[in-house]
C-alpha atoms as a PDB file:
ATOM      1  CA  UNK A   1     -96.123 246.052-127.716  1.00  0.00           C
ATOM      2  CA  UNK A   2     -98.052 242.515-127.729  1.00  0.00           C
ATOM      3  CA  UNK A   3     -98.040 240.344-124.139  1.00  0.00           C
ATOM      4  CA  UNK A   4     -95.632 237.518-125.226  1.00  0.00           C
ATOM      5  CA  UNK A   5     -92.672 240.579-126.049  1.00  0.00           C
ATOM      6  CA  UNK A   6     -93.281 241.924-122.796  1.00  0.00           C
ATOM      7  CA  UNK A   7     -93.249 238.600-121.307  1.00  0.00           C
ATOM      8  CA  UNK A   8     -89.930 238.116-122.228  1.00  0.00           C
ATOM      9  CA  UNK A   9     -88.222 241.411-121.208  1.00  0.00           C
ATOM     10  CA  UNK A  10     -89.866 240.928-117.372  1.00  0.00           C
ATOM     11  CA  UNK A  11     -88.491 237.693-117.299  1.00  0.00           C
ATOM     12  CA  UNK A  12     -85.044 239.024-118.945  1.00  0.00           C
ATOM     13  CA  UNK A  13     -85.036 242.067-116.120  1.00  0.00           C
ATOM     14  CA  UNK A  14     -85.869 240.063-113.471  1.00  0.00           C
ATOM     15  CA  UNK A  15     -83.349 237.324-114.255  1.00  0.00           C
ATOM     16  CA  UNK A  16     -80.193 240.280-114.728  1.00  0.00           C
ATOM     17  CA  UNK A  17     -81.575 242.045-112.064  1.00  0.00           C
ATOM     18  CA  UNK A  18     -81.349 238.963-109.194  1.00  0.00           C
ATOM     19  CA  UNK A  19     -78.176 237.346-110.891  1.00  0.00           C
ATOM     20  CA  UNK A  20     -75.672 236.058-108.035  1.00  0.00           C
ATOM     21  CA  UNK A  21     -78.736 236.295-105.535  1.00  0.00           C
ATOM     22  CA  UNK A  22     -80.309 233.167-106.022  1.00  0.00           C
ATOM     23  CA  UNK A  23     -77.286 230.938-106.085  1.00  0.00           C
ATOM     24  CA  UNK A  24     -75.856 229.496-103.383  1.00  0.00           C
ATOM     25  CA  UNK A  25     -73.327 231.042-100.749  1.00  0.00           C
ATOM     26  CA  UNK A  26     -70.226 230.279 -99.319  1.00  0.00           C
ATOM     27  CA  UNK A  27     -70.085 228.737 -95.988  1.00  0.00           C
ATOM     28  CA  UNK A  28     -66.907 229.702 -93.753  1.00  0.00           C
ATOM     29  CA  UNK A  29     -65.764 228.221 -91.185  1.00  0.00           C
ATOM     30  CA  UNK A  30     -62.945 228.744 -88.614  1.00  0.00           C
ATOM     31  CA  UNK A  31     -60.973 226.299 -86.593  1.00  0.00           C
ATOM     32  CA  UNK A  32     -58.302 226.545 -83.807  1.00  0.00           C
ATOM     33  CA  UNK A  33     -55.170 224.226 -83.585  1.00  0.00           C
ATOM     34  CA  UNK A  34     -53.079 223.312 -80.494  1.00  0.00           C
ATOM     35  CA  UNK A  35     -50.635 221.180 -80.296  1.00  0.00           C
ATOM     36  CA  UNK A  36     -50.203 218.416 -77.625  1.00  0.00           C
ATOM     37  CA  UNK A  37     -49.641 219.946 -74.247  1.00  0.00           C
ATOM     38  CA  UNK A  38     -47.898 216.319 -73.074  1.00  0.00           C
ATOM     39  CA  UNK A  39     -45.205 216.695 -75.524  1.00  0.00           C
ATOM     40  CA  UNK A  40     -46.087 213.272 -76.910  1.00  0.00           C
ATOM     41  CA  UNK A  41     -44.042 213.644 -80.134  1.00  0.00           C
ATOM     42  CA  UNK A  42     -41.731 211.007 -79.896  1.00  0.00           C
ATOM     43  CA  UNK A  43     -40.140 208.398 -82.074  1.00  0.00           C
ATOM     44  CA  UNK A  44     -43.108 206.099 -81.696  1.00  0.00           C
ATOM     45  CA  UNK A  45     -46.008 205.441 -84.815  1.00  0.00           C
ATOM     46  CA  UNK A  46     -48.901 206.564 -82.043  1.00  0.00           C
ATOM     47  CA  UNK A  47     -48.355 210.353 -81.054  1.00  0.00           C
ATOM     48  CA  UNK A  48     -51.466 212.576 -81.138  1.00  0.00           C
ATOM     49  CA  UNK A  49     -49.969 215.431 -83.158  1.00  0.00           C
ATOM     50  CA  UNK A  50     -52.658 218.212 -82.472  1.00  0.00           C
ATOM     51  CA  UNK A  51     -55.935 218.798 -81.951  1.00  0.00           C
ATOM     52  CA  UNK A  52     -58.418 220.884 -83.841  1.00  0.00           C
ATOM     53  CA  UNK A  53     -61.548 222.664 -83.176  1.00  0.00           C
ATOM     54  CA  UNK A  54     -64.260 223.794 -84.852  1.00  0.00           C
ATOM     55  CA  UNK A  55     -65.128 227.535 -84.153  1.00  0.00           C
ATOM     56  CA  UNK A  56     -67.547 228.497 -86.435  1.00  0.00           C
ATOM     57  CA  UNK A  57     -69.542 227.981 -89.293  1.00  0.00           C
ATOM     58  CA  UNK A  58     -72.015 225.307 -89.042  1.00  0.00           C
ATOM     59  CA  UNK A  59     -71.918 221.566 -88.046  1.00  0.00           C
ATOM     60  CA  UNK A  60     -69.895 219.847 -91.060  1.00  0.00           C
ATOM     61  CA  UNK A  61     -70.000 216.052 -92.055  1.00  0.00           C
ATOM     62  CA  UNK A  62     -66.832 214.343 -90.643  1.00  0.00           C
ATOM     63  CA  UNK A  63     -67.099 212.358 -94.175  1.00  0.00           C
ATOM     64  CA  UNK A  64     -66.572 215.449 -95.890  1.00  0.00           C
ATOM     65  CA  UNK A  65     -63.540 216.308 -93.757  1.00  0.00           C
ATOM     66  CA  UNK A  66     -60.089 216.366 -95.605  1.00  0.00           C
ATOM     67  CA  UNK A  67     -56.874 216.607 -93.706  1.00  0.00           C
ATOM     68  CA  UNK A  68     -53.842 216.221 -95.023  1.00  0.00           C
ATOM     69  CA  UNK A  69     -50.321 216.936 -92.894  1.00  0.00           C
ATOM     70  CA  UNK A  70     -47.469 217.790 -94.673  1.00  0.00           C
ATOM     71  CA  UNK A  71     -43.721 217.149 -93.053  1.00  0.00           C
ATOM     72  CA  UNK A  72     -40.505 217.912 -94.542  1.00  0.00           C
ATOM     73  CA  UNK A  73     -42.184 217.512 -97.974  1.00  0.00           C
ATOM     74  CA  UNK A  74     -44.198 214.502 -97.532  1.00  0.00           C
ATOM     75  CA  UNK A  75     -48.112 214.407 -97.299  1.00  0.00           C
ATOM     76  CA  UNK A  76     -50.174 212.048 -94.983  1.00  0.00           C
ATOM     77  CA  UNK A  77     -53.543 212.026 -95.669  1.00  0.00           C
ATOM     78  CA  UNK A  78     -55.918 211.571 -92.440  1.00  0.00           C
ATOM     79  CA  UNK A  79     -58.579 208.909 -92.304  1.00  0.00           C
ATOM     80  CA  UNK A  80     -61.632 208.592 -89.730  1.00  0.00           C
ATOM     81  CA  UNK A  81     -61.208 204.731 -89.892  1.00  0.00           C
ATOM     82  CA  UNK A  82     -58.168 203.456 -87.541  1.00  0.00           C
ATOM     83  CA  UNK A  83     -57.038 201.282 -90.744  1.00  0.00           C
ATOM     84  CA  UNK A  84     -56.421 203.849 -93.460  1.00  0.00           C
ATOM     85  CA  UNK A  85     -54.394 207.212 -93.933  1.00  0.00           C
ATOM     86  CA  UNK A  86     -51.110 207.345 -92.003  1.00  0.00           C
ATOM     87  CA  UNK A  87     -52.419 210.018 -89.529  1.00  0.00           C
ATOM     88  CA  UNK A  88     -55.974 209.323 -87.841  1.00  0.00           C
ATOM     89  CA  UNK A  89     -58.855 211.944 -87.047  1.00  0.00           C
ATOM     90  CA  UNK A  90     -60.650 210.701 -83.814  1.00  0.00           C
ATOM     91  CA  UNK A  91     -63.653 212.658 -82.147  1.00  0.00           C
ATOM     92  CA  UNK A  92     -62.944 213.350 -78.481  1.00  0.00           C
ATOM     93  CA  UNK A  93     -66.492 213.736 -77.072  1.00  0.00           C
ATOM     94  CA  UNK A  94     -68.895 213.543 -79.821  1.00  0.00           C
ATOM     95  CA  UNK A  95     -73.255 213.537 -79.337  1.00  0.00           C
ATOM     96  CA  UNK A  96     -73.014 212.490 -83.485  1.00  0.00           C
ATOM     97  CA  UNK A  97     -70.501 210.660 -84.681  1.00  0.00           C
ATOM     98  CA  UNK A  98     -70.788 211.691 -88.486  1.00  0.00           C
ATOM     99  CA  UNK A  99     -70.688 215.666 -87.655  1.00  0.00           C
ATOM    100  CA  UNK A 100     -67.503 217.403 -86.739  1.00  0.00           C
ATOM    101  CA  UNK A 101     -70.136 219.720 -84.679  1.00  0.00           C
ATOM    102  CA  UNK A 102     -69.188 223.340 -83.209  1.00  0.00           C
ATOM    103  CA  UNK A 103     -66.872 223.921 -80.036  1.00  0.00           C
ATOM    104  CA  UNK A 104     -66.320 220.075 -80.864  1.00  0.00           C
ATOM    105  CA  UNK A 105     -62.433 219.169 -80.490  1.00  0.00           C
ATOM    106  CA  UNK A 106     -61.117 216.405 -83.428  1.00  0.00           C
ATOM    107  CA  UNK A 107     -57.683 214.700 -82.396  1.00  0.00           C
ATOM    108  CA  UNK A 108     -55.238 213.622 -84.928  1.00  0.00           C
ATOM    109  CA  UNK A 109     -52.969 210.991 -84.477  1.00  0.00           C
ATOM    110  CA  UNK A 110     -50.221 209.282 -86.249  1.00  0.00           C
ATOM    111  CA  UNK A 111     -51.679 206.101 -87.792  1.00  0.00           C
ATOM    112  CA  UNK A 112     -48.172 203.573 -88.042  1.00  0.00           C
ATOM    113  CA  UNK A 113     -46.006 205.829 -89.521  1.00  0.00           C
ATOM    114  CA  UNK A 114     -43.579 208.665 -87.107  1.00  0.00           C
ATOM    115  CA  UNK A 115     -44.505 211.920 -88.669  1.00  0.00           C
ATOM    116  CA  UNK A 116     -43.078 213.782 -86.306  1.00  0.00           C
ATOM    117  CA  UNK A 117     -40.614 212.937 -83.405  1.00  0.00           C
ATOM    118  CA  UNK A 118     -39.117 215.874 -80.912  1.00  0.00           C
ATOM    119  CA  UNK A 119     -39.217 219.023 -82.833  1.00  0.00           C
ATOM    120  CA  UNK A 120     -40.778 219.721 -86.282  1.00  0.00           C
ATOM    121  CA  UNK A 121     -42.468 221.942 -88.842  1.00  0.00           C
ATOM    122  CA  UNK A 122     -46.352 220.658 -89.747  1.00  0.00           C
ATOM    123  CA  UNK A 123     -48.390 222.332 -92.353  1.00  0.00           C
ATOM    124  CA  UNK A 124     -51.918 221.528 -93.034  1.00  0.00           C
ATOM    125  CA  UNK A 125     -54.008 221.513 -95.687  1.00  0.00           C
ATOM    126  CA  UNK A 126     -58.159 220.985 -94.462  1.00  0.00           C
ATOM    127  CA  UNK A 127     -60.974 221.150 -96.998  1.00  0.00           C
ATOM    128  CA  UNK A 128     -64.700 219.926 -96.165  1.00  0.00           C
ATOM    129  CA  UNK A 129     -67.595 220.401 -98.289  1.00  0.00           C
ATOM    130  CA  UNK A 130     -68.459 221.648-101.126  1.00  0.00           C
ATOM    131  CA  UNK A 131     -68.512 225.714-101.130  1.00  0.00           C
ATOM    132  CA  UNK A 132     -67.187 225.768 -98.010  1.00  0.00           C
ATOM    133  CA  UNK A 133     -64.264 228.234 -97.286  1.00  0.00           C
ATOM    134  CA  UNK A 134     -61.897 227.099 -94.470  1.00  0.00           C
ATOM    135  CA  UNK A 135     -60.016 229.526 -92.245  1.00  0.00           C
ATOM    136  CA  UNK A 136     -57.019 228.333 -89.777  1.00  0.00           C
ATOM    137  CA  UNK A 137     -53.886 228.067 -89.074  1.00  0.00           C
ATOM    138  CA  UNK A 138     -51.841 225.782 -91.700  1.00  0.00           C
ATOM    139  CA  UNK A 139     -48.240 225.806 -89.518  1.00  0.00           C
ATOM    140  CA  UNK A 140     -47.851 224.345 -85.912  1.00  0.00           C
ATOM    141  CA  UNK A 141     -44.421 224.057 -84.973  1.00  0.00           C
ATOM    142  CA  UNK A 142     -43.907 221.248 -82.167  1.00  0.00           C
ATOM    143  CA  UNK A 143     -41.456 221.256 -79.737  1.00  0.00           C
END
């Protein structure tokens, strides 16, 4: 058998041989969800709705953060800038701003627009970056 031949099947057996090892993993992350212990949903635009923190995982850009709440069928998608999104996400006690960082707690608020007064269903949809896997709860009923 001549050297390039050989060549080639190493590199073949090596490459079928470490396929799925070399790529990279999934990331997952877990998050808790509690909803306001002041019973602040009210008819008003303001109400923090819940808050949300990050349990495990690794630190994750707040950029990368996607939260959208859905009530009685309609979606609000949350923003990190007081002027967009009709629900806001604001960072209780942060030590950097553009990490949603572990054991940190995110508040989200409505942004103008009454989500949800007195009692009501919320589901929630949260994605971050890319390859990551988000685990959570996705229903908080308030009340």
């Amino acid at each position: 058998m001549n050297w390039s031949l050989f060549a080639i099947f190493l590199i073949l057996g090596f490459t079928f041989s470490t396929s799925g090892c070399l790529g990279t993993s999934e990331v997952r992350y877990t998050y808790s969800m509690e909803d306001s212990t002041d019973n602040t949903n009210s008819d008003d635009t303001s109400d923090l709705l819940f808050t949300l923190t990050l349990n495990s995982g690794m630190d994750m850009a707040i950029s990368e953060l996607d939260i959208i709440v859905k009530q009685r069928g309609t979606s609000h998608v949350c923003a990190t800038s007081g002027g967009e999104g009709n629900c806001t996400i604001v960072q209780l006690f942060d030590s950097d701003e553009s990490l949603w960082e572990i054991g940190e707690t995110l508040m989200i608020n409505e942004n103008g627009v009454d989500i949800c007064s007195n009692d009501c269903i919320i589901t929630l949809a949260i994605s971050g970056p890319k390859d990551a896997k988000i685990i959570g709860p996705t229903i908080i009923s308030t009340s």
